[in-house]
C-alpha atoms as a PDB file:
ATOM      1  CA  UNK A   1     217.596  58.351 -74.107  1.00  0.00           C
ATOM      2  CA  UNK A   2     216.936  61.225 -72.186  1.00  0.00           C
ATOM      3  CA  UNK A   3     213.891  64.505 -71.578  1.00  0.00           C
ATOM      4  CA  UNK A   4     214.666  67.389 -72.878  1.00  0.00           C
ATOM      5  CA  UNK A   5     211.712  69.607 -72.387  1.00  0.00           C
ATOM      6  CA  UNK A   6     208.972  69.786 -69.414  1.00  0.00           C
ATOM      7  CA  UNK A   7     206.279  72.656 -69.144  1.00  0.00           C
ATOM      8  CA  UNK A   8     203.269  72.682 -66.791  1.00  0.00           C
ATOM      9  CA  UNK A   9     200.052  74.583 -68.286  1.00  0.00           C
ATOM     10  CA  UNK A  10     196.317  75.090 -67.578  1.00  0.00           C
ATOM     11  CA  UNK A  11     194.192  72.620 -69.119  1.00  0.00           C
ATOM     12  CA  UNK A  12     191.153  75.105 -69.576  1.00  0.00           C
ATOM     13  CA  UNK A  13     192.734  77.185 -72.304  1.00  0.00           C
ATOM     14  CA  UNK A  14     196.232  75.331 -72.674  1.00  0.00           C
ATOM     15  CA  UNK A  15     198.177  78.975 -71.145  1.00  0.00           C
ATOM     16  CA  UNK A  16     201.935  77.683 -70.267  1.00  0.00           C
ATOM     17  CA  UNK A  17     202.255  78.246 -66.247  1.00  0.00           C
ATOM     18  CA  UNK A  18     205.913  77.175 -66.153  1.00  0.00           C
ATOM     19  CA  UNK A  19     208.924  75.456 -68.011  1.00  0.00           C
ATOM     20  CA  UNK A  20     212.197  74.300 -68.061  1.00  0.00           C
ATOM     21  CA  UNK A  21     214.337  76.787 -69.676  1.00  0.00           C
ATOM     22  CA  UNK A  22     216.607  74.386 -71.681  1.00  0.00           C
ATOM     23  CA  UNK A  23     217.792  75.865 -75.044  1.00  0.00           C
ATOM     24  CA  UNK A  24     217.591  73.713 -78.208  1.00  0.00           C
ATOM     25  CA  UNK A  25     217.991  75.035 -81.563  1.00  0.00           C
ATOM     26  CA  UNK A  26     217.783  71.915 -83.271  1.00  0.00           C
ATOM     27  CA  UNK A  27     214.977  72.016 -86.029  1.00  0.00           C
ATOM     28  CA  UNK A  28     213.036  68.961 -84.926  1.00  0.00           C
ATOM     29  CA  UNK A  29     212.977  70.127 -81.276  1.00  0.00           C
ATOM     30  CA  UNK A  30     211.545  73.358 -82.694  1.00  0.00           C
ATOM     31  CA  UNK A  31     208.931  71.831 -84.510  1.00  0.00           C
ATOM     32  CA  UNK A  32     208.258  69.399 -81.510  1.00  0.00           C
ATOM     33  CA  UNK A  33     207.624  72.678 -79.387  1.00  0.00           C
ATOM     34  CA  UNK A  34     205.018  74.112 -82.210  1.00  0.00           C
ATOM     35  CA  UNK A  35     203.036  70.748 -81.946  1.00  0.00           C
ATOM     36  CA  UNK A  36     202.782  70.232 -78.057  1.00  0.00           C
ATOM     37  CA  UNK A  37     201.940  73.931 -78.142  1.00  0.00           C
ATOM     38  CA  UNK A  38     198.771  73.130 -80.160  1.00  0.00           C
ATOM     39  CA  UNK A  39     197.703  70.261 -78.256  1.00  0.00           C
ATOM     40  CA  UNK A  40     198.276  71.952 -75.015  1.00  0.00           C
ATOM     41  CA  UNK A  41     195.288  74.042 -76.416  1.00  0.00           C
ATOM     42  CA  UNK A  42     192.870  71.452 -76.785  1.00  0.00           C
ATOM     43  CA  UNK A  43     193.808  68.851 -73.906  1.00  0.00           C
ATOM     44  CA  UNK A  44     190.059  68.895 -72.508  1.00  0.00           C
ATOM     45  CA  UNK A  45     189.109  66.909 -75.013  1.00  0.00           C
ATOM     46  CA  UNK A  46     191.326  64.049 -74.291  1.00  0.00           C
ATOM     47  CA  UNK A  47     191.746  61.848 -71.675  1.00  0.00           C
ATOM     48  CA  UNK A  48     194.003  62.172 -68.352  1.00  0.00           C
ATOM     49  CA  UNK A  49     197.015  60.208 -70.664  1.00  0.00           C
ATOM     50  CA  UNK A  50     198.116  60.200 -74.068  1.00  0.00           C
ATOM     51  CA  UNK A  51     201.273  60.147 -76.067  1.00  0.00           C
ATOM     52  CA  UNK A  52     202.149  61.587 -79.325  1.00  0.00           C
ATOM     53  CA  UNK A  53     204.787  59.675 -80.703  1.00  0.00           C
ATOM     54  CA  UNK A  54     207.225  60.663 -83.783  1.00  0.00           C
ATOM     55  CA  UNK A  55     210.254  59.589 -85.213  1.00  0.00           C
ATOM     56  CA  UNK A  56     212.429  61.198 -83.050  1.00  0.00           C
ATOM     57  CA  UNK A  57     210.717  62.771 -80.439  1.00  0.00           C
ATOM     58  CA  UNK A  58     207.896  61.883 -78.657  1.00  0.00           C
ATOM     59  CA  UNK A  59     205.467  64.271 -76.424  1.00  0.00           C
ATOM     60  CA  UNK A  60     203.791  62.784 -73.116  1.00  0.00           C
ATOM     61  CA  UNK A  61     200.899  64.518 -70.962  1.00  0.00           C
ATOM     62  CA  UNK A  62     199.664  63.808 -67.889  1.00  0.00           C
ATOM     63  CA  UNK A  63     196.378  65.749 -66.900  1.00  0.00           C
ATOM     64  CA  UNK A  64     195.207  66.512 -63.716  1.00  0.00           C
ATOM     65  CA  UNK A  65     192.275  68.484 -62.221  1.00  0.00           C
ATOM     66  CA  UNK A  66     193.353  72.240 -63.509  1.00  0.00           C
ATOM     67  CA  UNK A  67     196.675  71.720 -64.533  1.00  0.00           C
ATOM     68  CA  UNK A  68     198.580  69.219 -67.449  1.00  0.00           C
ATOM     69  CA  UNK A  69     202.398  68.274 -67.290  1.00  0.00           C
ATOM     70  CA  UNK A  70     203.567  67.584 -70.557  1.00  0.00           C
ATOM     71  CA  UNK A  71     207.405  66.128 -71.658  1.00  0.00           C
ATOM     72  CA  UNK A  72     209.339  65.895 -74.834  1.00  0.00           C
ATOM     73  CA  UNK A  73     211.458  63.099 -74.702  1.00  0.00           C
ATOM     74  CA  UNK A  74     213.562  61.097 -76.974  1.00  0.00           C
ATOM     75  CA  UNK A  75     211.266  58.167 -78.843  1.00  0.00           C
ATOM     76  CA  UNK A  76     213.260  55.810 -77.339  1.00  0.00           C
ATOM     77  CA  UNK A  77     212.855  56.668 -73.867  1.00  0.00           C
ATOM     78  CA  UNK A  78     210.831  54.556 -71.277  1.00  0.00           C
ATOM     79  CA  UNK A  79     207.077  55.732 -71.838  1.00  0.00           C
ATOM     80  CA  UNK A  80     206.424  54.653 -68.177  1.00  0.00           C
ATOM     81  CA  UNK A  81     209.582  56.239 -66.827  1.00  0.00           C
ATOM     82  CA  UNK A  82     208.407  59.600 -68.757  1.00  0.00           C
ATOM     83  CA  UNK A  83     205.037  58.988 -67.054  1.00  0.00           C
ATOM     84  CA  UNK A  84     206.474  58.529 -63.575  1.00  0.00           C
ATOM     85  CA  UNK A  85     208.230  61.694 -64.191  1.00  0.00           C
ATOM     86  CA  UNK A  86     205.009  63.678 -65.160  1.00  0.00           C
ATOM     87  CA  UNK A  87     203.019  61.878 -61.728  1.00  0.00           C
ATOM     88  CA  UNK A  88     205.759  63.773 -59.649  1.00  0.00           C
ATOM     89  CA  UNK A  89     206.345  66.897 -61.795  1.00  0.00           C
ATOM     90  CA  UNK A  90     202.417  67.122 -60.932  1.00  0.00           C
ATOM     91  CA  UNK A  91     202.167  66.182 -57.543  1.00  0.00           C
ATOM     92  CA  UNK A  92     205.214  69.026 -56.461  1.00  0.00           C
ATOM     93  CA  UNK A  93     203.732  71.395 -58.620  1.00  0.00           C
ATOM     94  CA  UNK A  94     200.092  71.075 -57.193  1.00  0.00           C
ATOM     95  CA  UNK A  95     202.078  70.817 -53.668  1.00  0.00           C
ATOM     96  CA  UNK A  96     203.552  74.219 -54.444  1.00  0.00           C
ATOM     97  CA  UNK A  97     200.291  75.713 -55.621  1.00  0.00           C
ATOM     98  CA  UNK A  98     196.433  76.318 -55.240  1.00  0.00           C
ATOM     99  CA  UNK A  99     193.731  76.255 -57.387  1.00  0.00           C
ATOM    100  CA  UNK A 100     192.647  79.665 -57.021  1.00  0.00           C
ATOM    101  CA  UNK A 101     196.325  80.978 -58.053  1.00  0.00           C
ATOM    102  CA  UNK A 102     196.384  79.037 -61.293  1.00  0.00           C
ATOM    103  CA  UNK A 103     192.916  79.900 -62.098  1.00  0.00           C
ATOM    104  CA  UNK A 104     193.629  83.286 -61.627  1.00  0.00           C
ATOM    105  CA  UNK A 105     196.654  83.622 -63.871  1.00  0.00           C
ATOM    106  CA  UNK A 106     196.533  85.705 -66.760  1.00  0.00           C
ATOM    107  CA  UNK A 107     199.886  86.237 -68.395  1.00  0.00           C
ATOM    108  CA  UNK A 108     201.992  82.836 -69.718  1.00  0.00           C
ATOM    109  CA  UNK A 109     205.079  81.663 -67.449  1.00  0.00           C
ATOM    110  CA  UNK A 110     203.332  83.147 -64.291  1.00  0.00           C
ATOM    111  CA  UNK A 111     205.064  80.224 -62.134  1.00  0.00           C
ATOM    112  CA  UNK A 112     208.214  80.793 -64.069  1.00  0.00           C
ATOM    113  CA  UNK A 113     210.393  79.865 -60.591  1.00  0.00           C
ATOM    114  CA  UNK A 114     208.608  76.669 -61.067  1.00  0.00           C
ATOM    115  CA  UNK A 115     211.691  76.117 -63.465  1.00  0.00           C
ATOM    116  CA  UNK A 116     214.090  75.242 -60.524  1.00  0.00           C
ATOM    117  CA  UNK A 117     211.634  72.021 -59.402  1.00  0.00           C
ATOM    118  CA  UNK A 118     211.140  71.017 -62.809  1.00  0.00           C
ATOM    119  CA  UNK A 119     215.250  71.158 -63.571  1.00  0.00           C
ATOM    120  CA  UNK A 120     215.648  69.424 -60.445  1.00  0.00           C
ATOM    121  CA  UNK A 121     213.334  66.393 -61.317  1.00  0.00           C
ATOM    122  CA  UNK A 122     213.990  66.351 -64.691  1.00  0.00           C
ATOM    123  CA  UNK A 123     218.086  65.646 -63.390  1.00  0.00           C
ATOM    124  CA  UNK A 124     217.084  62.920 -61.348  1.00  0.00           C
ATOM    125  CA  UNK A 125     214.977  61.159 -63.796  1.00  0.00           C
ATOM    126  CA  UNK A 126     217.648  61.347 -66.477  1.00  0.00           C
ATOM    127  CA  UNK A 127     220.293  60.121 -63.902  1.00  0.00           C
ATOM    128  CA  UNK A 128     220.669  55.867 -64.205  1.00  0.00           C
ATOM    129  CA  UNK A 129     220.413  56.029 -60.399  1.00  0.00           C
ATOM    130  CA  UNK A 130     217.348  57.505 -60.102  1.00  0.00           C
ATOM    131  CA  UNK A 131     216.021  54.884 -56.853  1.00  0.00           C
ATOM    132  CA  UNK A 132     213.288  56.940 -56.210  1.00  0.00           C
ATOM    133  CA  UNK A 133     211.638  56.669 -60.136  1.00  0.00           C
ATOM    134  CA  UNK A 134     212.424  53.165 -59.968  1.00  0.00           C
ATOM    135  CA  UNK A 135     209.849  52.864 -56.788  1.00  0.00           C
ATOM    136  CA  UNK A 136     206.927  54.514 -58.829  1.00  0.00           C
ATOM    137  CA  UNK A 137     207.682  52.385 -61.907  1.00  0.00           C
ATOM    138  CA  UNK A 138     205.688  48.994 -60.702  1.00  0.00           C
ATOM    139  CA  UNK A 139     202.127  51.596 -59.912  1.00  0.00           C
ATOM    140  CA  UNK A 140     202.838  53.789 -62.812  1.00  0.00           C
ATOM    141  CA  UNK A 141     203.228  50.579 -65.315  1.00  0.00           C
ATOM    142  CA  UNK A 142     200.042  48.888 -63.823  1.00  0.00           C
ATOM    143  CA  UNK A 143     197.475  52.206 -63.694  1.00  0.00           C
ATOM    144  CA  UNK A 144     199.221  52.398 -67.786  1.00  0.00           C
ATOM    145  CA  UNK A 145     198.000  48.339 -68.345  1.00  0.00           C
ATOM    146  CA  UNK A 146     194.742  49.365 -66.943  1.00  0.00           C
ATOM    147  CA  UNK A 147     194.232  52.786 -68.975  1.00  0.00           C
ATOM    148  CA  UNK A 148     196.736  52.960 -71.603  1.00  0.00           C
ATOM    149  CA  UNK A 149     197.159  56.561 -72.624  1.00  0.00           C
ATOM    150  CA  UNK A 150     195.495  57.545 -75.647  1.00  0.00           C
ATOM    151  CA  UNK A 151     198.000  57.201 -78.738  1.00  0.00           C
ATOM    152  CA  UNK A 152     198.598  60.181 -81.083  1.00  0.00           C
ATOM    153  CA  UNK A 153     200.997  60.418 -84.117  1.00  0.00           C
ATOM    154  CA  UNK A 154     203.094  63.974 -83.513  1.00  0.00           C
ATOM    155  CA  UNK A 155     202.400  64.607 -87.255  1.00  0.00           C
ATOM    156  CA  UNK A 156     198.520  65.165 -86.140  1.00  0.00           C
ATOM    157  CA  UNK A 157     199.185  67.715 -83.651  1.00  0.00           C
ATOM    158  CA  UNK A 158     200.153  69.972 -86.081  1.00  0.00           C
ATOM    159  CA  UNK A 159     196.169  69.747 -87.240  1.00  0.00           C
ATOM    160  CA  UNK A 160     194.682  70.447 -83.876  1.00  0.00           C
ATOM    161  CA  UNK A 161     195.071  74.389 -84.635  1.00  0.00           C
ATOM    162  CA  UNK A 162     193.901  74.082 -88.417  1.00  0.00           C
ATOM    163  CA  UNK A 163     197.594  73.864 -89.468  1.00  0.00           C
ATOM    164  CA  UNK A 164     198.008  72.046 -93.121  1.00  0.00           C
ATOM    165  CA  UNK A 165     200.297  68.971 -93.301  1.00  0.00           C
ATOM    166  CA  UNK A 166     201.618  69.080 -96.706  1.00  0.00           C
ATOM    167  CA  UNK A 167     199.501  66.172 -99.253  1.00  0.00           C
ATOM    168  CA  UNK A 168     197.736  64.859 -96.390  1.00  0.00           C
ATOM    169  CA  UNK A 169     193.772  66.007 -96.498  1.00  0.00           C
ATOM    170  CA  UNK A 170     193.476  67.563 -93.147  1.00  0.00           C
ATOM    171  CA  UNK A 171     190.973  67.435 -90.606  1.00  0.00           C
ATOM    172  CA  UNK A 172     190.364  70.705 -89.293  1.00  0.00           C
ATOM    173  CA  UNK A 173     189.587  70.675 -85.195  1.00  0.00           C
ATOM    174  CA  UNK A 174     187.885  73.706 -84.235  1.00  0.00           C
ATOM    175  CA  UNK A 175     189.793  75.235 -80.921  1.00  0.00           C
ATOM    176  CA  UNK A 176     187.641  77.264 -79.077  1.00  0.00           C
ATOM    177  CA  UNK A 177     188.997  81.080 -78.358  1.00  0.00           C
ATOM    178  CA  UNK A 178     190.124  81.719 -74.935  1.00  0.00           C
ATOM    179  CA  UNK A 179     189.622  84.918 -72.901  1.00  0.00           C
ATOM    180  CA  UNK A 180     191.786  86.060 -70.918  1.00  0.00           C
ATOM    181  CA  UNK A 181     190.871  88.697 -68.553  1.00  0.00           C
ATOM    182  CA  UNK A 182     193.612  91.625 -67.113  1.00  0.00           C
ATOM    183  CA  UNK A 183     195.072  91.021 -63.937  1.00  0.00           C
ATOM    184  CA  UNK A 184     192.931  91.305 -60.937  1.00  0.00           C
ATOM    185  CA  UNK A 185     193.678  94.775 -58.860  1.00  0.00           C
ATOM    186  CA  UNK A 186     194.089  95.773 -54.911  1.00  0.00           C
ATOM    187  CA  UNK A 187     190.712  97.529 -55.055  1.00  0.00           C
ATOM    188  CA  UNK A 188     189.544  94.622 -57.096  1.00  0.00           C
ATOM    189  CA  UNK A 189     190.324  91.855 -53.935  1.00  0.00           C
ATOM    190  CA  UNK A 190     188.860  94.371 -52.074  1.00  0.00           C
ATOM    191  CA  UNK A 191     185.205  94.464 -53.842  1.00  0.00           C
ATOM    192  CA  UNK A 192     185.404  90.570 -53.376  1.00  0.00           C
ATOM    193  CA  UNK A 193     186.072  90.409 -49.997  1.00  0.00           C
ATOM    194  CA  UNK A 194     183.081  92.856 -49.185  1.00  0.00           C
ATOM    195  CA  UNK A 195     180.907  90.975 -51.763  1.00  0.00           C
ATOM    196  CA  UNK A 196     181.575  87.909 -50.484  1.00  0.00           C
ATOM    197  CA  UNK A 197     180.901  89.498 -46.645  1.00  0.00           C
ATOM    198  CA  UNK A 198     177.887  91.411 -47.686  1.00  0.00           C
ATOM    199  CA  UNK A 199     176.774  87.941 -49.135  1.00  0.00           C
ATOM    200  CA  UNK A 200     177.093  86.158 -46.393  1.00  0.00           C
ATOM    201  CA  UNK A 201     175.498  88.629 -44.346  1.00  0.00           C
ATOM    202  CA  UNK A 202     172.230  88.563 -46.628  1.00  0.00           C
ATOM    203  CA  UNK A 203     172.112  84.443 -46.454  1.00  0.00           C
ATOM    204  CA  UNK A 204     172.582  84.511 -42.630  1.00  0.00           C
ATOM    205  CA  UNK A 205     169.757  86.889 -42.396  1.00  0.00           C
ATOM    206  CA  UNK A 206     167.937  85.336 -44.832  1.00  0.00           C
ATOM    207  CA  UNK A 207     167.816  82.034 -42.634  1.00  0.00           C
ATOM    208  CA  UNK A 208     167.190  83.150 -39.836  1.00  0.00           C
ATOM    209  CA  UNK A 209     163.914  84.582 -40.941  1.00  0.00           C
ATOM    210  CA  UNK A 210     163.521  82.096 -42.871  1.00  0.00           C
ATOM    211  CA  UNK A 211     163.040  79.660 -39.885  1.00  0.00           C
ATOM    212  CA  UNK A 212     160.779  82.652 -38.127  1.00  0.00           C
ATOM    213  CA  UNK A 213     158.522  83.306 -41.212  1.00  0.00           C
ATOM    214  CA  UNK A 214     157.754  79.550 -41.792  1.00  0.00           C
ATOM    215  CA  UNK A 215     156.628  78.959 -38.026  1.00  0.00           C
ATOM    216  CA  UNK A 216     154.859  82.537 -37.406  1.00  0.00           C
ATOM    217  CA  UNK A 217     154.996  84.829 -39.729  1.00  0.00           C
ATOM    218  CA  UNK A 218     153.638  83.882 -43.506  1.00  0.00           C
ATOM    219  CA  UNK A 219     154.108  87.940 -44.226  1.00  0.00           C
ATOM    220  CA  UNK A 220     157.708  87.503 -43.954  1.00  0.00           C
ATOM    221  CA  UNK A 221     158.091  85.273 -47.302  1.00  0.00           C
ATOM    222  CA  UNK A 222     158.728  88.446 -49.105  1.00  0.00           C
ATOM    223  CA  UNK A 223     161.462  89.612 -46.646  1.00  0.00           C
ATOM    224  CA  UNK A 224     163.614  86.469 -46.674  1.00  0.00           C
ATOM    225  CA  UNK A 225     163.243  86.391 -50.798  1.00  0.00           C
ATOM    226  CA  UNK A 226     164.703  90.054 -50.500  1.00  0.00           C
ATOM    227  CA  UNK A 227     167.865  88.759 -48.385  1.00  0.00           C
ATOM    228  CA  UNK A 228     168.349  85.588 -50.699  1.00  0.00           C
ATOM    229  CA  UNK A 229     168.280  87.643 -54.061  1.00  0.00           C
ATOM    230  CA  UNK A 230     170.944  90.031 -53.165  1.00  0.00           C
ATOM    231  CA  UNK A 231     173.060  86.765 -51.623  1.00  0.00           C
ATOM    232  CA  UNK A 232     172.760  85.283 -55.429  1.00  0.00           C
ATOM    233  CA  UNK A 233     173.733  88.848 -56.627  1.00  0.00           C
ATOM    234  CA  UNK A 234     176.661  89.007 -54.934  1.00  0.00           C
ATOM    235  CA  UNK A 235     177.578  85.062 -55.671  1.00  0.00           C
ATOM    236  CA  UNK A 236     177.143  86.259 -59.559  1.00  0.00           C
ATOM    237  CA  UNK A 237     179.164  89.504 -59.583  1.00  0.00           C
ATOM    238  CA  UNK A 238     182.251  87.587 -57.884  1.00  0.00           C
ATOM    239  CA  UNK A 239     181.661  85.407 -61.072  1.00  0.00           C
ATOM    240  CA  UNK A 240     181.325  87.973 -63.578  1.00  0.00           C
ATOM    241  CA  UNK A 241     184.841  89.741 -62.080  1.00  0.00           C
ATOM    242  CA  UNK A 242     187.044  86.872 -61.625  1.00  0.00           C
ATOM    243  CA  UNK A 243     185.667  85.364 -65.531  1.00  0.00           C
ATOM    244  CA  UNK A 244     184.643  86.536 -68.801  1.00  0.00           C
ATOM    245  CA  UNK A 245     180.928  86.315 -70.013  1.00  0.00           C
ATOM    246  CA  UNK A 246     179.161  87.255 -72.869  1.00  0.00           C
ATOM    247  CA  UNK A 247     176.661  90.238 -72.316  1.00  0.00           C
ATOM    248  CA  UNK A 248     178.741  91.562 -69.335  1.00  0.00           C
ATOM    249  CA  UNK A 249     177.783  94.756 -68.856  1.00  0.00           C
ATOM    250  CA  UNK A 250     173.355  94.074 -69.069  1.00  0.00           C
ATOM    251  CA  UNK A 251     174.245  91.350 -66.228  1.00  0.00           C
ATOM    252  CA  UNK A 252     176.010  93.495 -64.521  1.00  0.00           C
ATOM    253  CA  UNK A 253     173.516  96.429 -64.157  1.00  0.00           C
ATOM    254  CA  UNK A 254     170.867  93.605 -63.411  1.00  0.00           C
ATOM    255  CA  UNK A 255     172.682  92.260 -60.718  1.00  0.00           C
ATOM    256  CA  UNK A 256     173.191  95.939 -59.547  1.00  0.00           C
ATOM    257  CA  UNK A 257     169.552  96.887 -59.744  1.00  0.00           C
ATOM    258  CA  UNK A 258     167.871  93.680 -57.974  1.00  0.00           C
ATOM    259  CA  UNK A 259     170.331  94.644 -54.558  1.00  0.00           C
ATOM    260  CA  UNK A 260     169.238  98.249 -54.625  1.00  0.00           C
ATOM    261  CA  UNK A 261     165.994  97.365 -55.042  1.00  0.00           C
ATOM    262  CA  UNK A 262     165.916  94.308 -52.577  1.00  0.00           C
ATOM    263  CA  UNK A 263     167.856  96.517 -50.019  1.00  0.00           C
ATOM    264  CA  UNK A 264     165.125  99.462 -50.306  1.00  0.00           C
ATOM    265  CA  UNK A 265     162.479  96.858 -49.744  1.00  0.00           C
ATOM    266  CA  UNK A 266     164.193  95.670 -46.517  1.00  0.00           C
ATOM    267  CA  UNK A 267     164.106  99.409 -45.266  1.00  0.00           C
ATOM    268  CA  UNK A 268     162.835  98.812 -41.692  1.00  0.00           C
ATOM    269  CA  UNK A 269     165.192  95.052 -41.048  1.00  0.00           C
ATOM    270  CA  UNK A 270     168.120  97.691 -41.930  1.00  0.00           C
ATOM    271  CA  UNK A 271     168.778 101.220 -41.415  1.00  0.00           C
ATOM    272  CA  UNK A 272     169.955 103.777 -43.662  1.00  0.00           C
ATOM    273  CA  UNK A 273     173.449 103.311 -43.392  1.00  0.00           C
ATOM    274  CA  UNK A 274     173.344  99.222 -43.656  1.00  0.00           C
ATOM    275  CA  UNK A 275     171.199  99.208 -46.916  1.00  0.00           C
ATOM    276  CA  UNK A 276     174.258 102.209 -48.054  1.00  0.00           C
ATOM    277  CA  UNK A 277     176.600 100.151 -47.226  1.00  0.00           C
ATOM    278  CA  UNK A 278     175.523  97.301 -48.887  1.00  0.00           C
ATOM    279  CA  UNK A 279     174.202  99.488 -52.201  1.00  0.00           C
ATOM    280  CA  UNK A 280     177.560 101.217 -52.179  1.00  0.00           C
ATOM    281  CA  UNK A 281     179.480  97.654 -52.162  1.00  0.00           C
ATOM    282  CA  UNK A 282     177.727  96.467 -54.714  1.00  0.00           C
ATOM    283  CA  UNK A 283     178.404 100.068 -57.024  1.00  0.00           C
ATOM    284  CA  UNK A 284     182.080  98.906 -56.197  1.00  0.00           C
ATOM    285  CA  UNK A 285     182.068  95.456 -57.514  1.00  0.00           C
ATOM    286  CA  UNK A 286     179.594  96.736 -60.878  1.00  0.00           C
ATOM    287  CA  UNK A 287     182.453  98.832 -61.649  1.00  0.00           C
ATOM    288  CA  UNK A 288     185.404  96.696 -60.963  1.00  0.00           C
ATOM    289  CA  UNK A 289     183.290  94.184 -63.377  1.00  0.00           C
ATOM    290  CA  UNK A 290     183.356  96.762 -66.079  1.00  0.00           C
ATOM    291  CA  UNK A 291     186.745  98.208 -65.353  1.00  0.00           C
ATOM    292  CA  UNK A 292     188.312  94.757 -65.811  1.00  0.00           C
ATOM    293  CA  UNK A 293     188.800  94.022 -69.303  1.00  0.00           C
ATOM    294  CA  UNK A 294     189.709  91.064 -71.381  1.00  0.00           C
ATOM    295  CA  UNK A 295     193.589  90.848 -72.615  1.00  0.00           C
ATOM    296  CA  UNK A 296     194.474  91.476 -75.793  1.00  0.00           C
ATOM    297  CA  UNK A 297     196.006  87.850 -77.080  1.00  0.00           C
ATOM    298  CA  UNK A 298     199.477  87.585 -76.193  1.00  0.00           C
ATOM    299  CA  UNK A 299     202.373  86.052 -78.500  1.00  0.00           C
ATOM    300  CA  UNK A 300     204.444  82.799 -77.858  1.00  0.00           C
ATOM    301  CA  UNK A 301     206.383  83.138 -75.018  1.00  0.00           C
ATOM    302  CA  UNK A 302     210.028  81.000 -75.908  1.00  0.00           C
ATOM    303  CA  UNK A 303     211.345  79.640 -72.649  1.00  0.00           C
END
């Protein structure tokens, strides 16, 4: 009755941020790992819990918010004790880490030193004098009675990625493809950080006149649209940088032309070397967009 495997991965696109680097050669462990691989790729569409049992193993997943801890354990160990494991395998690994760093991971096992925690953990829960699991076990077994986790037989999994399971008729579940873009660059922070400055210099601006062009000046409508289109450009070419989007490049060159041509309107409010800087920023970020490419798609990383 023990675990023997823990990973923690994004639940987006199921990409493995960490795991414990035990070493099992055994063939049902192997085939365990194949199957929690493919539903790591399509956890989205289940609920926070669920458990996949088998005959000898068993896989348990805890979602939360961006990340999933899963767990192969033996079938016959405690599903709430694996459960209370996965509540604090999640809570120190979301302790340990921000959103914006796991969002922004592109290459599997990028928390690998993660492995220490989980090892750590994973000792105490498979120690009989674990004190500390024993306090979680009364909430963990009552928020289970109230939302059981949703049951899956480990045989399924193997379906989730359109695998066939020999004289079975198979239901095929169509996994959506993942991008994954390359890493983000120095001069790539860079274009964000002036983006998101010039941006916030365009919706200050912008409401300030704002309040001035309602009360006096009905002229100035045209002015304060100028300062609020360029703040939306610069909110949409973060986007298109930090995530992948179909028709890239035409969004890009939109977003570029509609702040050159809002910052050549507002020739007068700013002087030559504000609406260049801000025109010049915004040639930065279009070609960091275009520079940064998607990934090709990486093999299986064994940990």
């Amino acid at each position: 009755m023990s675990l023997i495997f823990a990973c923690v991965v994004r639940v987006r696109d199921g990409l493995p941020l960490s795991a414990s680097t035990d070493f099992h050669f055994n063939q049902d462990f192997l085939e365990c790992r194949k199957r929690l691989k493919a539903l790591s790729s399509v956890l989205a569409q289940y609920p926070s819990r669920g458990t996949a049992k088998g005959h000898n193993l068993s896989i348990h997943f805890l979602s939360s918010g961006d990340v999933a801890c899963m767990a192969i354990c033996s079938s016959s160990y405690s599903t709430i004790m694996a459960f209370c494991f996965l509540e604090e395998l999640r809570w120190e690994f979301t302790a340990s880490y921000d959103s914006t760093s796991i969002n922004l991971a592109s290459r599997p096992y990028a928390f690998i030193e993660f492995d220490t925690i989980i090892q750590k953990v994973k000792f105490h829960f498979n120690s009989a004098r674990g004190s500390q699991a024993q306090a979680n076990w009364e909430k963990v077994e009552e928020e289970l009675q109230f939302q059981p986790p949703v049951q899956l037989e480990l045989e399924d999994t193997e379906l989730l990625n359109g695998l066939s399971n020999g004289g079975h008729s198979g239901v095929h579940v169509e996994v959506a493809p993942t991008y994954r873009m390359q890493p983000v660059t120095p001069l790539g922070i860079l274009s964000l950080v002036l983006n998101i400055m010039c941006g916030a210099l365009n919706l200050i601006r912008g409401v300030h006149l704002a309040e001035y062009s309602f009360q006096e000046d009905q002229e100035g409508i045209g002015n304060v649209v100028a300062f609020f289109v360029p703040f939306l450009a610069c909110v949409f070419q973060c986007y298109l940088y930090l995530f992948y989007s179909s028709g890239r490049k035409v969004k890009t060159f939109v977003l570029l032309f509609c702040v050159c041509f809002c910052n050549i309107h507002l020739y007068g409010l700013r002087n030559l070397w504000q609406i260049a800087f801000h025109v010049g920023v915004a040639a930065l970020s279009s070609y960091q967009i275009l520079a940064r490419q998607l990934l090709e798609k990486q093999p299986d990383c064994g940990v």
